[in-house]
C-alpha atoms as a PDB file:
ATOM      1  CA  UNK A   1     121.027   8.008-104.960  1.00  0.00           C
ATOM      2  CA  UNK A   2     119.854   6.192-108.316  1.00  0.00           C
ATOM      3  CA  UNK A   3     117.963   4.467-105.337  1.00  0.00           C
ATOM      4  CA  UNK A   4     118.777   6.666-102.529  1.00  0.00           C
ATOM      5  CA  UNK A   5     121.650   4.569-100.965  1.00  0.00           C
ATOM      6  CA  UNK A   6     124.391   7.360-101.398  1.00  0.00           C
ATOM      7  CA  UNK A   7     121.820  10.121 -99.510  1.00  0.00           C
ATOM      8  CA  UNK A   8     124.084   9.889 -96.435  1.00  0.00           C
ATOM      9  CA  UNK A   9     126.932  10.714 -98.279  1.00  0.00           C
ATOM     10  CA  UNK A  10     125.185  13.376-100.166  1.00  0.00           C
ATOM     11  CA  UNK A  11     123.932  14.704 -96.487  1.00  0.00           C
ATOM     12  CA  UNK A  12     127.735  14.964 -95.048  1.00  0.00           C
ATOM     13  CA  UNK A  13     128.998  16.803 -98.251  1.00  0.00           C
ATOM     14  CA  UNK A  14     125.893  19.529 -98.034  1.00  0.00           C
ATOM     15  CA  UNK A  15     126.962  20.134 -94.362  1.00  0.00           C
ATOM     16  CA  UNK A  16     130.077  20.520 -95.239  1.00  0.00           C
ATOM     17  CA  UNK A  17     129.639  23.092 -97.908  1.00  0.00           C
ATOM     18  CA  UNK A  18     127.131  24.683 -95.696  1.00  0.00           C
ATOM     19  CA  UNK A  19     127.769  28.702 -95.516  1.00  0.00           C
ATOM     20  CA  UNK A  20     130.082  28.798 -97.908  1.00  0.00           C
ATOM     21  CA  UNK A  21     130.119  29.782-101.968  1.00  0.00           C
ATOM     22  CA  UNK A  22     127.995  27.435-104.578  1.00  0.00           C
ATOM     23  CA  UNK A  23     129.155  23.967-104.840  1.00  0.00           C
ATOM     24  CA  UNK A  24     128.890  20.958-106.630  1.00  0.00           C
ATOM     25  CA  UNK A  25     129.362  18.236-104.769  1.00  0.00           C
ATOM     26  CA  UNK A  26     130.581  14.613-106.378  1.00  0.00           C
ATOM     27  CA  UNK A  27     130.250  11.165-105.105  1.00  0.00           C
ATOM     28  CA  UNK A  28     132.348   8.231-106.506  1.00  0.00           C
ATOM     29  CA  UNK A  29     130.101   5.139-105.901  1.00  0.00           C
ATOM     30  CA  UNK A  30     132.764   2.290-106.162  1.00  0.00           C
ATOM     31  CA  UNK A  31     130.257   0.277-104.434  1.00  0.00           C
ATOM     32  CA  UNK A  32     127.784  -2.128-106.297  1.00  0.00           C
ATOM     33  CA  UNK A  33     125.492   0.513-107.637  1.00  0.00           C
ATOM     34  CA  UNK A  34     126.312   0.853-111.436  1.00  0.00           C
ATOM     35  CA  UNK A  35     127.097  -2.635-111.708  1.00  0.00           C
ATOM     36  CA  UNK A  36     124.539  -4.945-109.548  1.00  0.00           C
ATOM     37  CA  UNK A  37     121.306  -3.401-108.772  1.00  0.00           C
ATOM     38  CA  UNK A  38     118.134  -3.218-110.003  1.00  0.00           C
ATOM     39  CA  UNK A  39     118.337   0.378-111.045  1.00  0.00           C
ATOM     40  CA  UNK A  40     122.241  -0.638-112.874  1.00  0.00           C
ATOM     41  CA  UNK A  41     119.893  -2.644-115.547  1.00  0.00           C
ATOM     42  CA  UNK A  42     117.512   0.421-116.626  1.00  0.00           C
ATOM     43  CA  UNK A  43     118.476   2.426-119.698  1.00  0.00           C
ATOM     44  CA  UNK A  44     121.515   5.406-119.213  1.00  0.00           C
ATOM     45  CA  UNK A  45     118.686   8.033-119.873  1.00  0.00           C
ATOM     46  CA  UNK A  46     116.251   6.447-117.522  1.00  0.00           C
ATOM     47  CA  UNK A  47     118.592   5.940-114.758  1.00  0.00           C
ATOM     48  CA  UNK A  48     119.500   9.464-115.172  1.00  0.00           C
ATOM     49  CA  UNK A  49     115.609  10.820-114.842  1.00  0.00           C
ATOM     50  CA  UNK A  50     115.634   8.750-111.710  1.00  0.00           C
ATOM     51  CA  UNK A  51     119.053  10.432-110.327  1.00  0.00           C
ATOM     52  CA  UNK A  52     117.839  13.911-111.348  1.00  0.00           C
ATOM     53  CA  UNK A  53     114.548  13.278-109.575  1.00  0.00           C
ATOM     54  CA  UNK A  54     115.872  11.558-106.753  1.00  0.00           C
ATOM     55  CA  UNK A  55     118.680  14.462-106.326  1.00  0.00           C
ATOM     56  CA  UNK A  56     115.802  17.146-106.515  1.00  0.00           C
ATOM     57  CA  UNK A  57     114.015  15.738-103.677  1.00  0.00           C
ATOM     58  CA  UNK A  58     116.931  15.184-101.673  1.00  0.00           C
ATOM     59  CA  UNK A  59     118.868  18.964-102.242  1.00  0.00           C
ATOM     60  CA  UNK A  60     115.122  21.010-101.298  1.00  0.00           C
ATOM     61  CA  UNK A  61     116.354  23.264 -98.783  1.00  0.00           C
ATOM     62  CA  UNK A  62     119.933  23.878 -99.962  1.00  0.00           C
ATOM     63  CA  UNK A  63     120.135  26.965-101.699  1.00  0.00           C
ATOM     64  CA  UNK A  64     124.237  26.901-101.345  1.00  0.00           C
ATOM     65  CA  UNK A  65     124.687  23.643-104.019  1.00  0.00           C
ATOM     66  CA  UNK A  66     124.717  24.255-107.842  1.00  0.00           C
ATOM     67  CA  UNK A  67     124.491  20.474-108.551  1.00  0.00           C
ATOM     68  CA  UNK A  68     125.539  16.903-107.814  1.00  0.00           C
ATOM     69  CA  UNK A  69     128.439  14.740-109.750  1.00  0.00           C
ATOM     70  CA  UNK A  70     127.901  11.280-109.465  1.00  0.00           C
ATOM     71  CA  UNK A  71     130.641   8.747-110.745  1.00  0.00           C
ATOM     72  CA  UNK A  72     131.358   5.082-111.169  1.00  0.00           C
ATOM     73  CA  UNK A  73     134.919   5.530-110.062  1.00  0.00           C
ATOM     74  CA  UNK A  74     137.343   4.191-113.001  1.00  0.00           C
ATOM     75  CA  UNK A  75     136.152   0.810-113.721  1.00  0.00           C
ATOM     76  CA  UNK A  76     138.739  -1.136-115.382  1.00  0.00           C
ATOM     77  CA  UNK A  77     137.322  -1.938-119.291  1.00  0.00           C
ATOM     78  CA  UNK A  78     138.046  -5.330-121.463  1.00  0.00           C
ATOM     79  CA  UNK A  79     137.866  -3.187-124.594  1.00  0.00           C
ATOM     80  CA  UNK A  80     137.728   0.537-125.975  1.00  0.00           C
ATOM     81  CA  UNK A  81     135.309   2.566-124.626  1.00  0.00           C
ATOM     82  CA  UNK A  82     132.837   4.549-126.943  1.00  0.00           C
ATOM     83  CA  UNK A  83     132.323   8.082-125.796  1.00  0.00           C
ATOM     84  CA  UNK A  84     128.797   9.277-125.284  1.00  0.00           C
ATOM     85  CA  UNK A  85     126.495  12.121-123.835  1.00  0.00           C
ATOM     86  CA  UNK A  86     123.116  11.573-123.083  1.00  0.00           C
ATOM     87  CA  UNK A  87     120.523  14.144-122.064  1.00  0.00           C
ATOM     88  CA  UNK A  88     117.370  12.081-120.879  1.00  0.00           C
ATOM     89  CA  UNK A  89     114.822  10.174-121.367  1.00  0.00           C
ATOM     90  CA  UNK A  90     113.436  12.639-124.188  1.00  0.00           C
ATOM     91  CA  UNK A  91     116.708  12.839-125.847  1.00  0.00           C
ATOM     92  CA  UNK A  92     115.958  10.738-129.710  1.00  0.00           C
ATOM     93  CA  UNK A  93     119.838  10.140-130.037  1.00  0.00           C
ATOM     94  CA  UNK A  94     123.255   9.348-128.358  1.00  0.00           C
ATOM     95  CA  UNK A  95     125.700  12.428-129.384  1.00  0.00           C
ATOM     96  CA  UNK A  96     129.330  11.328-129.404  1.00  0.00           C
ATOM     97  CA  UNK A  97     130.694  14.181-131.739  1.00  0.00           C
ATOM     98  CA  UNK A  98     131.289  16.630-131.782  1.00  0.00           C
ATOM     99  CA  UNK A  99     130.267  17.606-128.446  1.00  0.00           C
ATOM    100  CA  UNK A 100     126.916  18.914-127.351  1.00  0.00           C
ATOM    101  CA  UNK A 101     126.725  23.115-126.780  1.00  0.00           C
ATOM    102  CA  UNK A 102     127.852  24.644-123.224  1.00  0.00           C
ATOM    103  CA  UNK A 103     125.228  25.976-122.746  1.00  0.00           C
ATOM    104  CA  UNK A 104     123.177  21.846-123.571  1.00  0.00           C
ATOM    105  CA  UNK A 105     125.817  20.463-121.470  1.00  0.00           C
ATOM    106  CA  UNK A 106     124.946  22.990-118.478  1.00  0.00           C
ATOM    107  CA  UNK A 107     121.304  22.382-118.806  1.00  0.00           C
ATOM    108  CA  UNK A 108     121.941  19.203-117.509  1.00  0.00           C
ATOM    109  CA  UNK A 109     121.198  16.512-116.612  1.00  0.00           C
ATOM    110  CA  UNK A 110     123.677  14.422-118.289  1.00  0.00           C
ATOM    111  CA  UNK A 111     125.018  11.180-118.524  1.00  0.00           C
ATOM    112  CA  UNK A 112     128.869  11.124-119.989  1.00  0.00           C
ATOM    113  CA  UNK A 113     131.152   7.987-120.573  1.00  0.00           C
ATOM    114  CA  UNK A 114     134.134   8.885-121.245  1.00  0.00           C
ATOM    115  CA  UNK A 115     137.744   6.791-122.235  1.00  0.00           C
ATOM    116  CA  UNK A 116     140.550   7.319-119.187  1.00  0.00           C
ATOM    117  CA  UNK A 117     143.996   5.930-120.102  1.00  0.00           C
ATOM    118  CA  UNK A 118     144.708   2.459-119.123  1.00  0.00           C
ATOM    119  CA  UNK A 119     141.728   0.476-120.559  1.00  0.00           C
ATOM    120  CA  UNK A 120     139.475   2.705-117.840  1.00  0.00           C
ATOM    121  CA  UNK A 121     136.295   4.437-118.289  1.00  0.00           C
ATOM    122  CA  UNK A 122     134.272   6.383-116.577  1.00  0.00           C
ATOM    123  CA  UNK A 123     130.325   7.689-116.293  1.00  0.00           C
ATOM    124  CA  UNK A 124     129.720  10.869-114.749  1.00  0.00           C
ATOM    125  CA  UNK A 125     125.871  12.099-113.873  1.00  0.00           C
ATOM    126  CA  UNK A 126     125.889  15.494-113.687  1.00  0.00           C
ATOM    127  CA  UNK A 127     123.141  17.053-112.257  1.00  0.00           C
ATOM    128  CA  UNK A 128     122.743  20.791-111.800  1.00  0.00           C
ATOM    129  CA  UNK A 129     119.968  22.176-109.187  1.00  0.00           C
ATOM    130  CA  UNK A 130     117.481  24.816-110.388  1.00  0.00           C
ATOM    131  CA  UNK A 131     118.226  26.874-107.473  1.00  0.00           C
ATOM    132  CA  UNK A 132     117.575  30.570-108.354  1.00  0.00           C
ATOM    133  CA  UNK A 133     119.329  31.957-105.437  1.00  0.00           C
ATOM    134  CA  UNK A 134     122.420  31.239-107.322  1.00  0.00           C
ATOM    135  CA  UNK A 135     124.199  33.820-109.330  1.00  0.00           C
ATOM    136  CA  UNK A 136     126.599  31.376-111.573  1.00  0.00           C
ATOM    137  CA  UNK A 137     126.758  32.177-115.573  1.00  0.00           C
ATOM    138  CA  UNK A 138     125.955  28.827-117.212  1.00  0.00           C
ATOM    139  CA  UNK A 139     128.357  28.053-120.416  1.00  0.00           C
ATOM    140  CA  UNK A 140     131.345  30.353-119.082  1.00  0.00           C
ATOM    141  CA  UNK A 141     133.628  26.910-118.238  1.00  0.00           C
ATOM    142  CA  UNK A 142     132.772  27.707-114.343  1.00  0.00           C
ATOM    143  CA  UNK A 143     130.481  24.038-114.088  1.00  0.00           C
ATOM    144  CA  UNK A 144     132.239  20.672-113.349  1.00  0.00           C
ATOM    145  CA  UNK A 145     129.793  19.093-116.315  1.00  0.00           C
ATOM    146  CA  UNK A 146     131.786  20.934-118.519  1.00  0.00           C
ATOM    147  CA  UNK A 147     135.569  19.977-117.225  1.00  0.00           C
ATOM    148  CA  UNK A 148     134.041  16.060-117.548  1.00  0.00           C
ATOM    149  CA  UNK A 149     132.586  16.662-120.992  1.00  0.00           C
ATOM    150  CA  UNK A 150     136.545  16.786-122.010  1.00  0.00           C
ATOM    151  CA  UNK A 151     137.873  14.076-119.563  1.00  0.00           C
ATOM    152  CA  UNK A 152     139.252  12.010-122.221  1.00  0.00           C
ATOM    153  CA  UNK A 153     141.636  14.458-123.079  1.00  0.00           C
ATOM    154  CA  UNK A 154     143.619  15.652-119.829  1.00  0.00           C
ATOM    155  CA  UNK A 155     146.318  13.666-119.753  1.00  0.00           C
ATOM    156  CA  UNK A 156     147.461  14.312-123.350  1.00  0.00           C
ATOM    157  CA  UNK A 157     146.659  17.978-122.875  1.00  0.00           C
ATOM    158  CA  UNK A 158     148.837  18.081-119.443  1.00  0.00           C
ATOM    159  CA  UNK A 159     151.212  16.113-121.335  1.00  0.00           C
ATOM    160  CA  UNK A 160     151.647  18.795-124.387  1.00  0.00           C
ATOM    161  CA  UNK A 161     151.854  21.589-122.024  1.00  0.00           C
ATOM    162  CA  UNK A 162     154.979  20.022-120.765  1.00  0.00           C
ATOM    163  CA  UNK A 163     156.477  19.262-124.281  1.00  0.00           C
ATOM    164  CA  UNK A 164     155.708  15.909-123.883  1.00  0.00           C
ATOM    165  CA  UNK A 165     154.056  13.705-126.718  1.00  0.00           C
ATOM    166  CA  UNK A 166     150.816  11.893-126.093  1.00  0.00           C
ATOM    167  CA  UNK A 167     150.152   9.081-123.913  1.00  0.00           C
ATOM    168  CA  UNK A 168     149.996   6.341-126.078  1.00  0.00           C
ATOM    169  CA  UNK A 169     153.227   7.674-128.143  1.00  0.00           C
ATOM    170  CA  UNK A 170     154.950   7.431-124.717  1.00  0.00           C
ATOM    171  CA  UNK A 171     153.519   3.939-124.574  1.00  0.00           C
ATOM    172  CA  UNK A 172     154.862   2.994-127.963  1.00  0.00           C
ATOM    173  CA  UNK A 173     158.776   3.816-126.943  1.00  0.00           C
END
């Protein structure tokens, strides 16, 4: 998909989704793509131009999918992980906080990196169609962009709803 080699993938899932409501549809590529290609060495907002253009050309004729998700998996990390949203190649800066808009993040495309708990990280491509047949509200919390945007913080939110204290407190005891 950065180079098409997840189109396949990205053909089954459209099938699948075929006739029913708008979907995204997401793609963990635990393959070699983020890490040994050609593609892997370009810059985060240039290899997210080529997703977004490469995802354009490949979704023509699907008016049933809202966008695509596109992950590394959870790569395991030697060090902390700084969080970051990028917006493309026109973007003049890396915004790590506070978070970009709703309604920015919905735009899309996007690039985020986000911190998972156990020395894990993760970079999610989210990238919405421009398909007008679809009647979604942008910026209401409905688009998966926006649920990644927060990843970070599930597990200590899930955590506090059950009375629980934060991860790394539990890891402390």
């Amino acid at each position: 998909m950065g180079p098409c080699r997840d189109s396949p993938r990205l053909a089954k899932k459209i099938r699948q989704t075929a006739g029913g409501p708008p979907a995204w549809i997401r793609v963990d590529d635990v393959g070699d793509l983020f890490q040994l290609t050609d593609w892997s060495t370009k810059s985060l907002p240039h290899r997210l131009d080529d997703l977004a253009t490469n995802i354009a050309i490949l979704l023509q004729g699907t008016p049933h999918i809202r966008g695509v998700l596109l992950t590394d998996g959870t790569p395991r990390t030697s060090g902390s992980v700084e969080e970051y949203t990028v917006h493309s190649t026109r973007a003049t800066s890396r915004l790590i906080s506070p978070l970009p808009t709703n309604e920015t993040l919905t735009a899309g495309p996007v690039a985020l990196q986000r911190a998972l708990p156990g020395r894990r990280s993760r970079l999610t491509f989210a990238v919405p169609t421009t398909n007008l047949n679809i009647i979604l509200p942008l910026g209401r919390g409905m688009e998966p962009v926006l649920w990644y945007a927060d990843e970070s913080r599930w597990l200590d939110r899930t955590l506090s709803s059950l009375d629980h204290p934060p991860l790394s407190a539990i890891l402390l005891e």
